[in-house]
C-alpha atoms as a PDB file:
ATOM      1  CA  UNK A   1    -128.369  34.993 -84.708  1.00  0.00           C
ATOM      2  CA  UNK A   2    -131.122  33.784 -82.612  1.00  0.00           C
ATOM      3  CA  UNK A   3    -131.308  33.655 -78.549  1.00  0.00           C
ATOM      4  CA  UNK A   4    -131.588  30.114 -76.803  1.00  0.00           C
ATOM      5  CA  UNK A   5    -134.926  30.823 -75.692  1.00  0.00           C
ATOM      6  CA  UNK A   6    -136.267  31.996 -79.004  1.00  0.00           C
ATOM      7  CA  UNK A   7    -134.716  28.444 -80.782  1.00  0.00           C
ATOM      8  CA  UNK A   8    -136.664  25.850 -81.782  1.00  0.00           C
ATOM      9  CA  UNK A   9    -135.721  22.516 -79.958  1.00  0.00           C
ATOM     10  CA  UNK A  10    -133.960  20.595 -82.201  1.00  0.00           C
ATOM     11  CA  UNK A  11    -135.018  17.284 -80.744  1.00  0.00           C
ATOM     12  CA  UNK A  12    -138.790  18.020 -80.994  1.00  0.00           C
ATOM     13  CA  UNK A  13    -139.399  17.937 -77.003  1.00  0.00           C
ATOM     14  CA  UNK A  14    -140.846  21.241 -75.495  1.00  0.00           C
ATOM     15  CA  UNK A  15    -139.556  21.887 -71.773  1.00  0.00           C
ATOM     16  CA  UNK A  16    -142.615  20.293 -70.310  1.00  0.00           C
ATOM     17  CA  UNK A  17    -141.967  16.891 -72.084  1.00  0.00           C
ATOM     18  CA  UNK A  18    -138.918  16.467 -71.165  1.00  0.00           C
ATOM     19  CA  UNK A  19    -139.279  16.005 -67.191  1.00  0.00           C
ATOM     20  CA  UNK A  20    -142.365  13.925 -68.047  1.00  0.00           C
ATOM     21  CA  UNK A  21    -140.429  11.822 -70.784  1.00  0.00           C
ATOM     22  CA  UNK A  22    -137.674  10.951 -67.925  1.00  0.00           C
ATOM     23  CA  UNK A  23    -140.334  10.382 -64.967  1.00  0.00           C
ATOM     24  CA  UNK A  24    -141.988   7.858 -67.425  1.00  0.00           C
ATOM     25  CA  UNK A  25    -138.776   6.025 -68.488  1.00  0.00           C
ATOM     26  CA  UNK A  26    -137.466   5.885 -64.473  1.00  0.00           C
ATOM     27  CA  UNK A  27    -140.585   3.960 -63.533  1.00  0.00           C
ATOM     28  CA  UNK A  28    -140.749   1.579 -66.584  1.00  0.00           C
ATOM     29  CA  UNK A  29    -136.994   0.905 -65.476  1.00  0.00           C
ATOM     30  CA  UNK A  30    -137.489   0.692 -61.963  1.00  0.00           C
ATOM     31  CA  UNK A  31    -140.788  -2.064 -62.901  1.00  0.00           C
ATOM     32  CA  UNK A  32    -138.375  -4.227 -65.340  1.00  0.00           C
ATOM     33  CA  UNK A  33    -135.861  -4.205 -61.951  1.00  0.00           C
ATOM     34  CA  UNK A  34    -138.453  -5.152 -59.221  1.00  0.00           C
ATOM     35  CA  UNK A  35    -139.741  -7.760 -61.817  1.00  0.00           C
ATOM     36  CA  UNK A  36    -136.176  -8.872 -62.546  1.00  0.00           C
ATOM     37  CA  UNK A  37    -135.688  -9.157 -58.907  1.00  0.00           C
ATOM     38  CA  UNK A  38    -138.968 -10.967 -58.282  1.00  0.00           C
ATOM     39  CA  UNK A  39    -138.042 -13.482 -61.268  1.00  0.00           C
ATOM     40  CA  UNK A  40    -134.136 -13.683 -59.424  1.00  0.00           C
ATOM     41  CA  UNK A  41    -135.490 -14.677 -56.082  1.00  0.00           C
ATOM     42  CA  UNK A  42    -138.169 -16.994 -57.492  1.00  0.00           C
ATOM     43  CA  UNK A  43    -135.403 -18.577 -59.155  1.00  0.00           C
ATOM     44  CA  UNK A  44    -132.686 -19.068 -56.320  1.00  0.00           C
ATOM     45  CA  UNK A  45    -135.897 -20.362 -54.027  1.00  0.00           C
ATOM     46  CA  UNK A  46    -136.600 -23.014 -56.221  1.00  0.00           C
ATOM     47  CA  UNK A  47    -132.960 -24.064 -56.394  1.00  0.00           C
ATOM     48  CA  UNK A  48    -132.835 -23.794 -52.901  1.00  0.00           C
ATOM     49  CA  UNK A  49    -135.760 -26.504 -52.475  1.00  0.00           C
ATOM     50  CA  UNK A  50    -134.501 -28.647 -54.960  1.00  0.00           C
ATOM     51  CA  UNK A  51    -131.042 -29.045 -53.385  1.00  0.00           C
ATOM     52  CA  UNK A  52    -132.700 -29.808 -50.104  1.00  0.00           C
ATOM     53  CA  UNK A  53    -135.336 -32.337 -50.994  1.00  0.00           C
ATOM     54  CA  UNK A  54    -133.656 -35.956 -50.058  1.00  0.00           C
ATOM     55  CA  UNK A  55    -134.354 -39.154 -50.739  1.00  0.00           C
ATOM     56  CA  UNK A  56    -136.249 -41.529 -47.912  1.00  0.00           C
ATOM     57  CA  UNK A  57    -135.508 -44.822 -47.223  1.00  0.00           C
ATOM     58  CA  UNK A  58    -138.299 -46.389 -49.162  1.00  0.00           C
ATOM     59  CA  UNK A  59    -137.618 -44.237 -51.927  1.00  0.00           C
ATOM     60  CA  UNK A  60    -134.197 -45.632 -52.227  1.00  0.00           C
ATOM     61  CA  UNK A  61    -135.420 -49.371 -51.788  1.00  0.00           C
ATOM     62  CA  UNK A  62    -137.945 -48.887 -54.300  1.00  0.00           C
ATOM     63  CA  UNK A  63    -135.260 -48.155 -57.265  1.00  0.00           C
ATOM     64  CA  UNK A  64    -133.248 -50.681 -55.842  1.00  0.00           C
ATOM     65  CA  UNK A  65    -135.849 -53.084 -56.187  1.00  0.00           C
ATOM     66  CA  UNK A  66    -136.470 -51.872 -59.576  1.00  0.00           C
ATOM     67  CA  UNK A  67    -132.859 -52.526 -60.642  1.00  0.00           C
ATOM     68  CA  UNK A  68    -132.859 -55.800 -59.276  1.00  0.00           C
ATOM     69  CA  UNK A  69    -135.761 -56.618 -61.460  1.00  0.00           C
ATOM     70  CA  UNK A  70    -134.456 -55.065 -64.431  1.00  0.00           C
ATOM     71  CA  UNK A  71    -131.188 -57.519 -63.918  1.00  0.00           C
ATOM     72  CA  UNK A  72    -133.146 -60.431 -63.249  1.00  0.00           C
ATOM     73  CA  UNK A  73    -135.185 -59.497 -66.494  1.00  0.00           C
ATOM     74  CA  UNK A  74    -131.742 -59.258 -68.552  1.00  0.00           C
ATOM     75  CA  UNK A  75    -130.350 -62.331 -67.196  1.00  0.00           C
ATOM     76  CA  UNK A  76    -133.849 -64.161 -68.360  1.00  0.00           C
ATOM     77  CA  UNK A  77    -133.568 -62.251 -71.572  1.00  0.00           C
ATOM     78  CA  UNK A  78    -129.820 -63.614 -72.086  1.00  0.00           C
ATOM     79  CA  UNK A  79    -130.975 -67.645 -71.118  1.00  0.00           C
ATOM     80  CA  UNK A  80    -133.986 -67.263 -73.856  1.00  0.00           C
ATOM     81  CA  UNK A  81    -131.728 -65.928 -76.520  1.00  0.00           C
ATOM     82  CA  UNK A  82    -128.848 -68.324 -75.807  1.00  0.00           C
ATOM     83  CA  UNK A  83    -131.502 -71.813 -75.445  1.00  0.00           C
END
């Protein structure tokens, strides 16, 4: 029977690999976090604005101008179709 140190590693990886395999891996991890964060906040911000932006006076008597034309335009509509 052969010693530990005289084994082949079964996986393939030397000694040296290994610590360099898991350094690699931690900071690929740690990018896809910071850029899940980044994405997370980006997200919630624009929410945020959304939800905050209100309507102004002349906004709101704009579209109800609008649907009082659009009613006056169905009511026409209706008298044409019923002459």
């Amino acid at each position: 029977m052969q010693s530990p140190e005289s084994r082949p590693e079964q996986n393939g990886l030397d000694k040296h690999e290994v610590p360099r395999l898991a350094r690699t891996l931690f900071w690929v991890g740690l990018g896809i976090g910071v850029a899940a964060v980044g994405a997370t906040l980006a997200y919630v911000a624009l929410r945020i604005a959304a939800s905050q932006r209100r309507e102004d006076p002349t906004t709101q008597r704009i579209q109800e101008l609008i649907d009082e034309a659009n009613s006056l335009l169905k009511a026409l509509d209706e008298q044409r179709n019923s002459a």
